[in-house]
C-alpha atoms as a PDB file:
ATOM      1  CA  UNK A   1      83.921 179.417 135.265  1.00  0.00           C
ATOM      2  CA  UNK A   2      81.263 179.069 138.292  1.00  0.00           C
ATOM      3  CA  UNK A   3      81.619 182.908 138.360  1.00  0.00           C
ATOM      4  CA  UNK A   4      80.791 183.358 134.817  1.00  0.00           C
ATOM      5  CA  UNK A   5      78.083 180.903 134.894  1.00  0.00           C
ATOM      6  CA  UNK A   6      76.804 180.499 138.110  1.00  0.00           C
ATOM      7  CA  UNK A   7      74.485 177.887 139.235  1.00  0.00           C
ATOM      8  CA  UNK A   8      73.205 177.329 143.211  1.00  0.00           C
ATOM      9  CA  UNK A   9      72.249 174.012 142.429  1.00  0.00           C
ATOM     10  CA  UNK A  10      75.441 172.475 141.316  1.00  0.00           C
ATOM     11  CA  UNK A  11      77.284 174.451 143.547  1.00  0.00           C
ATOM     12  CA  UNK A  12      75.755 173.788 147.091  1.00  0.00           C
ATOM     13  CA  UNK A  13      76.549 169.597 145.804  1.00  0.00           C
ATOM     14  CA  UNK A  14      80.166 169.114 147.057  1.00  0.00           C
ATOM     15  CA  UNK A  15      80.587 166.187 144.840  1.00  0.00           C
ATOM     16  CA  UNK A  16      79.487 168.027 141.733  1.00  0.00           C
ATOM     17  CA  UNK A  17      81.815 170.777 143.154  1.00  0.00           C
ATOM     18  CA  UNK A  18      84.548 168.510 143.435  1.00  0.00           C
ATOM     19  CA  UNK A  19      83.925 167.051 140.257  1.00  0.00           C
ATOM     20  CA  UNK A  20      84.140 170.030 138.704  1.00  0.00           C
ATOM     21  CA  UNK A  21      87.794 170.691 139.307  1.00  0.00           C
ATOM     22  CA  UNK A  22      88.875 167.540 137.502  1.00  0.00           C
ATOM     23  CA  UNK A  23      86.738 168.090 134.434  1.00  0.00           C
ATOM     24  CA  UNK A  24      88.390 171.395 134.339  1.00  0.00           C
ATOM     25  CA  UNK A  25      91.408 170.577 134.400  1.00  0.00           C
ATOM     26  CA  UNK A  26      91.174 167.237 131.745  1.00  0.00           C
ATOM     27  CA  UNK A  27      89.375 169.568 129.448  1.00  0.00           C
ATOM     28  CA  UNK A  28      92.516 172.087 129.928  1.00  0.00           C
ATOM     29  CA  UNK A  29      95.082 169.446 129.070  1.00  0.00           C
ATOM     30  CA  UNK A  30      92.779 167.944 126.086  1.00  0.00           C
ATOM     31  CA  UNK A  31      92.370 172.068 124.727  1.00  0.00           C
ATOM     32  CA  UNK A  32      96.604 172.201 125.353  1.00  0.00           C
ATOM     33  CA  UNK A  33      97.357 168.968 123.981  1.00  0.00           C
ATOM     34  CA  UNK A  34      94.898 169.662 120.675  1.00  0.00           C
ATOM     35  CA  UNK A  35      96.416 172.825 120.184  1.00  0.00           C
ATOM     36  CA  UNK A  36     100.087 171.129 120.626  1.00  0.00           C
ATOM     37  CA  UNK A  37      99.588 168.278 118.035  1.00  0.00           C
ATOM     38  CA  UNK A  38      97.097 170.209 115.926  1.00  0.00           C
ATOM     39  CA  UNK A  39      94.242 168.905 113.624  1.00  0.00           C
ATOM     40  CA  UNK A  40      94.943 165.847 112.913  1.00  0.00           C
ATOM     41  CA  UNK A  41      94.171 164.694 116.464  1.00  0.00           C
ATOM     42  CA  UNK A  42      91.289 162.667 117.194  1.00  0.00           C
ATOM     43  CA  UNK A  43      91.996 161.628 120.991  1.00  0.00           C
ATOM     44  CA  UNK A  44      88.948 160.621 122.708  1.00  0.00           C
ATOM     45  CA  UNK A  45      86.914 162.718 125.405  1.00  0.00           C
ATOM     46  CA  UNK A  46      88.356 162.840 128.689  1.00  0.00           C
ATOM     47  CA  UNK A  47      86.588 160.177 130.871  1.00  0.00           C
ATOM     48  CA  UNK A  48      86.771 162.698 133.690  1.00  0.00           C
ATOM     49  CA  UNK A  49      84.621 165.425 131.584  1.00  0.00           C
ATOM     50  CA  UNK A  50      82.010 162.745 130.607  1.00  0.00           C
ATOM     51  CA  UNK A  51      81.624 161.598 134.331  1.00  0.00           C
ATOM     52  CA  UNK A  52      81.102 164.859 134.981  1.00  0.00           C
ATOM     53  CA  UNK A  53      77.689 165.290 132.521  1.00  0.00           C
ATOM     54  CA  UNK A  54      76.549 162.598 134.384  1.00  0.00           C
ATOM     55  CA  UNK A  55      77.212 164.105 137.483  1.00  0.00           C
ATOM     56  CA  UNK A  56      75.684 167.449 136.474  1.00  0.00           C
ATOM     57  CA  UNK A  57      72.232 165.364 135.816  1.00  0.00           C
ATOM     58  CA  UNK A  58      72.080 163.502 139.377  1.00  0.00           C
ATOM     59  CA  UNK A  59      73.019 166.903 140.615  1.00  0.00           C
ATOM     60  CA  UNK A  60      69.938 168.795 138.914  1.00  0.00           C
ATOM     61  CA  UNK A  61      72.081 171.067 136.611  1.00  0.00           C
ATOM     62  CA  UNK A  62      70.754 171.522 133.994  1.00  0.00           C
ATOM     63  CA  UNK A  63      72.612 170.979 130.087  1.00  0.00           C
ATOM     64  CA  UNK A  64      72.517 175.062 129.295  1.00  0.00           C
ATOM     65  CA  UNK A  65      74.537 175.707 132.638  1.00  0.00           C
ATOM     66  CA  UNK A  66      77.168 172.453 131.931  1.00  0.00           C
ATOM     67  CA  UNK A  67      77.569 173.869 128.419  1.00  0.00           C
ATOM     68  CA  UNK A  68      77.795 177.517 128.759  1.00  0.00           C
ATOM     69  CA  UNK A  69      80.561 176.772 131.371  1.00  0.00           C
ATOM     70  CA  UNK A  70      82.642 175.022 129.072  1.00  0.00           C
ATOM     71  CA  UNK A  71      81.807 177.694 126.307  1.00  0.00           C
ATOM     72  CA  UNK A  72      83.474 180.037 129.055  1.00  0.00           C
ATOM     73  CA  UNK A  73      86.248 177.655 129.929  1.00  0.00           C
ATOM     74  CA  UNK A  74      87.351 177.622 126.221  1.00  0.00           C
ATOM     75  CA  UNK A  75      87.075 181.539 126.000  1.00  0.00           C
ATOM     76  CA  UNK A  76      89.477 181.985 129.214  1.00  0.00           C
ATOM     77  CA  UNK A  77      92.019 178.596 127.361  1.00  0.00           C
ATOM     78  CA  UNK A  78      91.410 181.206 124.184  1.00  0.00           C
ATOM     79  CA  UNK A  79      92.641 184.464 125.409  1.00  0.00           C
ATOM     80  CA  UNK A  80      95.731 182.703 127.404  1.00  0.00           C
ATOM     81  CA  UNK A  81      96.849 181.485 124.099  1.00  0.00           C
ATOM     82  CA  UNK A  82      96.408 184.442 122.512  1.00  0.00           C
ATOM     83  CA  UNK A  83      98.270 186.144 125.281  1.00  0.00           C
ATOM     84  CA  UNK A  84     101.170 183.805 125.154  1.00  0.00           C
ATOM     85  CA  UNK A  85     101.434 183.957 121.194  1.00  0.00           C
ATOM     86  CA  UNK A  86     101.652 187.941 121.550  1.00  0.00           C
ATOM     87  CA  UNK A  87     103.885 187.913 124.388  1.00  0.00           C
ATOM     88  CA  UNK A  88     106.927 185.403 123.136  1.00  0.00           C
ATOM     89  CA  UNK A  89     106.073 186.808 118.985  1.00  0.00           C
ATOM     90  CA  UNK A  90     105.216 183.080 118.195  1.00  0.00           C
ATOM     91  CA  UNK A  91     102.867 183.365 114.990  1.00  0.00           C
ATOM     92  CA  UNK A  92     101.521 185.247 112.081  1.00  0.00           C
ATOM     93  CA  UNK A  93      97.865 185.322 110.974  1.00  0.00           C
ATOM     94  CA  UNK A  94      97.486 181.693 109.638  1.00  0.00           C
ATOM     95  CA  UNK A  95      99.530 180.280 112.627  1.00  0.00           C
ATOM     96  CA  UNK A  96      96.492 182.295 114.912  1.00  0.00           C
ATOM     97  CA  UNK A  97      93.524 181.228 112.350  1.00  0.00           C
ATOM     98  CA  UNK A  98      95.259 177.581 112.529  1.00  0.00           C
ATOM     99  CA  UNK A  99      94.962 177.976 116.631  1.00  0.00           C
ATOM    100  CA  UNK A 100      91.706 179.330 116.504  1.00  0.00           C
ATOM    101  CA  UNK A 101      90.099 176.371 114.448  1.00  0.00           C
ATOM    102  CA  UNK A 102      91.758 173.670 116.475  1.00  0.00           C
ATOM    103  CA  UNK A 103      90.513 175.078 119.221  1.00  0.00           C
ATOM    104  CA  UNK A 104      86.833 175.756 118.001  1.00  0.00           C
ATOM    105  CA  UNK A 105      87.105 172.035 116.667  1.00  0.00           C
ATOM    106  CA  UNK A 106      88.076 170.773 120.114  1.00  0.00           C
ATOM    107  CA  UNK A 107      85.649 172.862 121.192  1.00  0.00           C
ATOM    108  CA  UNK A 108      82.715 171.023 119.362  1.00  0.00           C
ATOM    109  CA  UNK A 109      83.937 167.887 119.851  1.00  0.00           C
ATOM    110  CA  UNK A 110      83.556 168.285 123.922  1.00  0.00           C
ATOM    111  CA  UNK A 111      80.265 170.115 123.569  1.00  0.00           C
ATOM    112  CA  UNK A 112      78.807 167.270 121.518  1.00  0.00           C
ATOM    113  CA  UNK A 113      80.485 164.235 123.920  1.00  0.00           C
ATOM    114  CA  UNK A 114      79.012 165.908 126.902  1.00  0.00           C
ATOM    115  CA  UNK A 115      75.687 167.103 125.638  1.00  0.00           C
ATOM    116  CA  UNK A 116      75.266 163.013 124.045  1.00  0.00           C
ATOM    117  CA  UNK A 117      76.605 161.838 127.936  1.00  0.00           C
ATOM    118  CA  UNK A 118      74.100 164.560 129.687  1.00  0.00           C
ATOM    119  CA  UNK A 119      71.197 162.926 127.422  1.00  0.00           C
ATOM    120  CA  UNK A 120      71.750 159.428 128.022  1.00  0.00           C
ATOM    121  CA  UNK A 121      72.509 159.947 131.845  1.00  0.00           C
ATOM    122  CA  UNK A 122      68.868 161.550 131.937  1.00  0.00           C
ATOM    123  CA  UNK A 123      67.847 158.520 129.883  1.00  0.00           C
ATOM    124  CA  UNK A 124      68.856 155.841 132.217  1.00  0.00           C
ATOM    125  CA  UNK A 125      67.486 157.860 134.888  1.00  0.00           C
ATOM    126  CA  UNK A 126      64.210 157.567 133.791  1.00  0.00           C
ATOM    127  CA  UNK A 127      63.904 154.058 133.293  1.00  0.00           C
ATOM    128  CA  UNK A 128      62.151 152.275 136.234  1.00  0.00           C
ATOM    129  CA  UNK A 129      64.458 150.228 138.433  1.00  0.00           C
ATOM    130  CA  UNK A 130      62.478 146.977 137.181  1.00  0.00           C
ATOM    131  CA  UNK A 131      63.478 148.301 133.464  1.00  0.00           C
ATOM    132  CA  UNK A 132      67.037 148.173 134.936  1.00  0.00           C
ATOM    133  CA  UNK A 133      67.166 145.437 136.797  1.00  0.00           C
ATOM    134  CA  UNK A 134      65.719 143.153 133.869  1.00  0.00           C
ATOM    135  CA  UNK A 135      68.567 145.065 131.272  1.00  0.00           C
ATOM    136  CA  UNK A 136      71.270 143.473 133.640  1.00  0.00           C
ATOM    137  CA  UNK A 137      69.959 140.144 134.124  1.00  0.00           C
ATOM    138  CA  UNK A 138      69.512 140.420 130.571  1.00  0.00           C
ATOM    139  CA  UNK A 139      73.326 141.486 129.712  1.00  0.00           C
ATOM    140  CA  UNK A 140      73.946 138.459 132.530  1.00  0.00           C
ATOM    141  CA  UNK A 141      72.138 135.980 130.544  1.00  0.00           C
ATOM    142  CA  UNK A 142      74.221 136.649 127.133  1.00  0.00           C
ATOM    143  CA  UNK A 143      77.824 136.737 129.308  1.00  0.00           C
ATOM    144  CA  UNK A 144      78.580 139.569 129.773  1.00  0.00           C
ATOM    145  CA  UNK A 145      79.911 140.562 133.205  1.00  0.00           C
ATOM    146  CA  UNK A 146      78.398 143.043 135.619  1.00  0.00           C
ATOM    147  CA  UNK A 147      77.963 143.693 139.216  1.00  0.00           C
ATOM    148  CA  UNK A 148      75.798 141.553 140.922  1.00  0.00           C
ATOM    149  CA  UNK A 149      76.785 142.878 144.451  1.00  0.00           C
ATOM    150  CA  UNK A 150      73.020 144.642 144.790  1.00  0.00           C
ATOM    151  CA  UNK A 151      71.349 142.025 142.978  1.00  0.00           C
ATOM    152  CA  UNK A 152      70.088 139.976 146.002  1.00  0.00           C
ATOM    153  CA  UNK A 153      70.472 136.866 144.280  1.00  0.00           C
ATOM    154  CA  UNK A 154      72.882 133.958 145.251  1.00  0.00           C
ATOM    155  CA  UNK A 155      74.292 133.385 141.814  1.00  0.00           C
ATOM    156  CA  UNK A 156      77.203 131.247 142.685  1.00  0.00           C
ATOM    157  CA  UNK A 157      76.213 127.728 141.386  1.00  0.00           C
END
């Protein structure tokens, strides 16, 4: 996928790099699985493809780039299914059409999660840390917990 849709930016950020691997791969297993259980399944977005749209932002890649790769991910996932239905005889046209739409609906699904993540990663980024720091004590105040390790504020009585 980096070959198809290169990007110097994402790629010179060994984290991103890193994180690219996994995403791969839990967006592999979510295409495999889809395909496997077929269209009535509505399991959620693989954390590990999310964190990586957030990644991609703090990274400086932009949303075009972290899309198009997955467009190319899911054309490589497309023609080894294809391959494997030819090679073992597995299907007739409606079995293929049936693969094809669980896969473009997959597809969408992914594309949507990760361009809404992308967005609201950029969001929060562009909030002042004041903004931030009064939306925590704010979530403190009504209960609910958070980390207060960088707070700087003895909150222990």
């Amino acid at each position: 996928m980096r070959d198809t849709v290169p990007d110097r930016i994402g790629d010179l950020d060994v984290d991103y790099a890193l994180g690219l691997h996994v995403a791969v791969a839990a967006a592999v297993e979510y295409g495999l699985t889809g395909i496997e259980v077929g269209d009535e399944w509505l399991a959620p977005i693989p954390v590990e493809v999310l964190i990586q749209a957030r990644r991609a932002v703090r990274s400086g890649v932009g949303l075009d780039t972290v899309l198009r790769r997955y467009i190319a991910g899911y054309t490589l996932l497309e023609d080894f299914v294809m391959d494997a239905v030819e090679a073992f005889d597995v299907g007739d046209g409606s079995t293929l059409r049936r693969l094809r739409r669980v896969q473009a609906t997959l597809l969408d699904r992914l594309t949507s999660a990760i361009a809404d993540e992308y967005c609201a990663e950029q969001e929060r980024g562009r909030r002042s840390s004041a903004q931030r720091l009064g939306e925590r004590v704010q979530r403190l105040l009504v209960g609910e917990v958070i980390d207060l390790s960088d707070l700087r504020y003895e909150l222990d009585a």
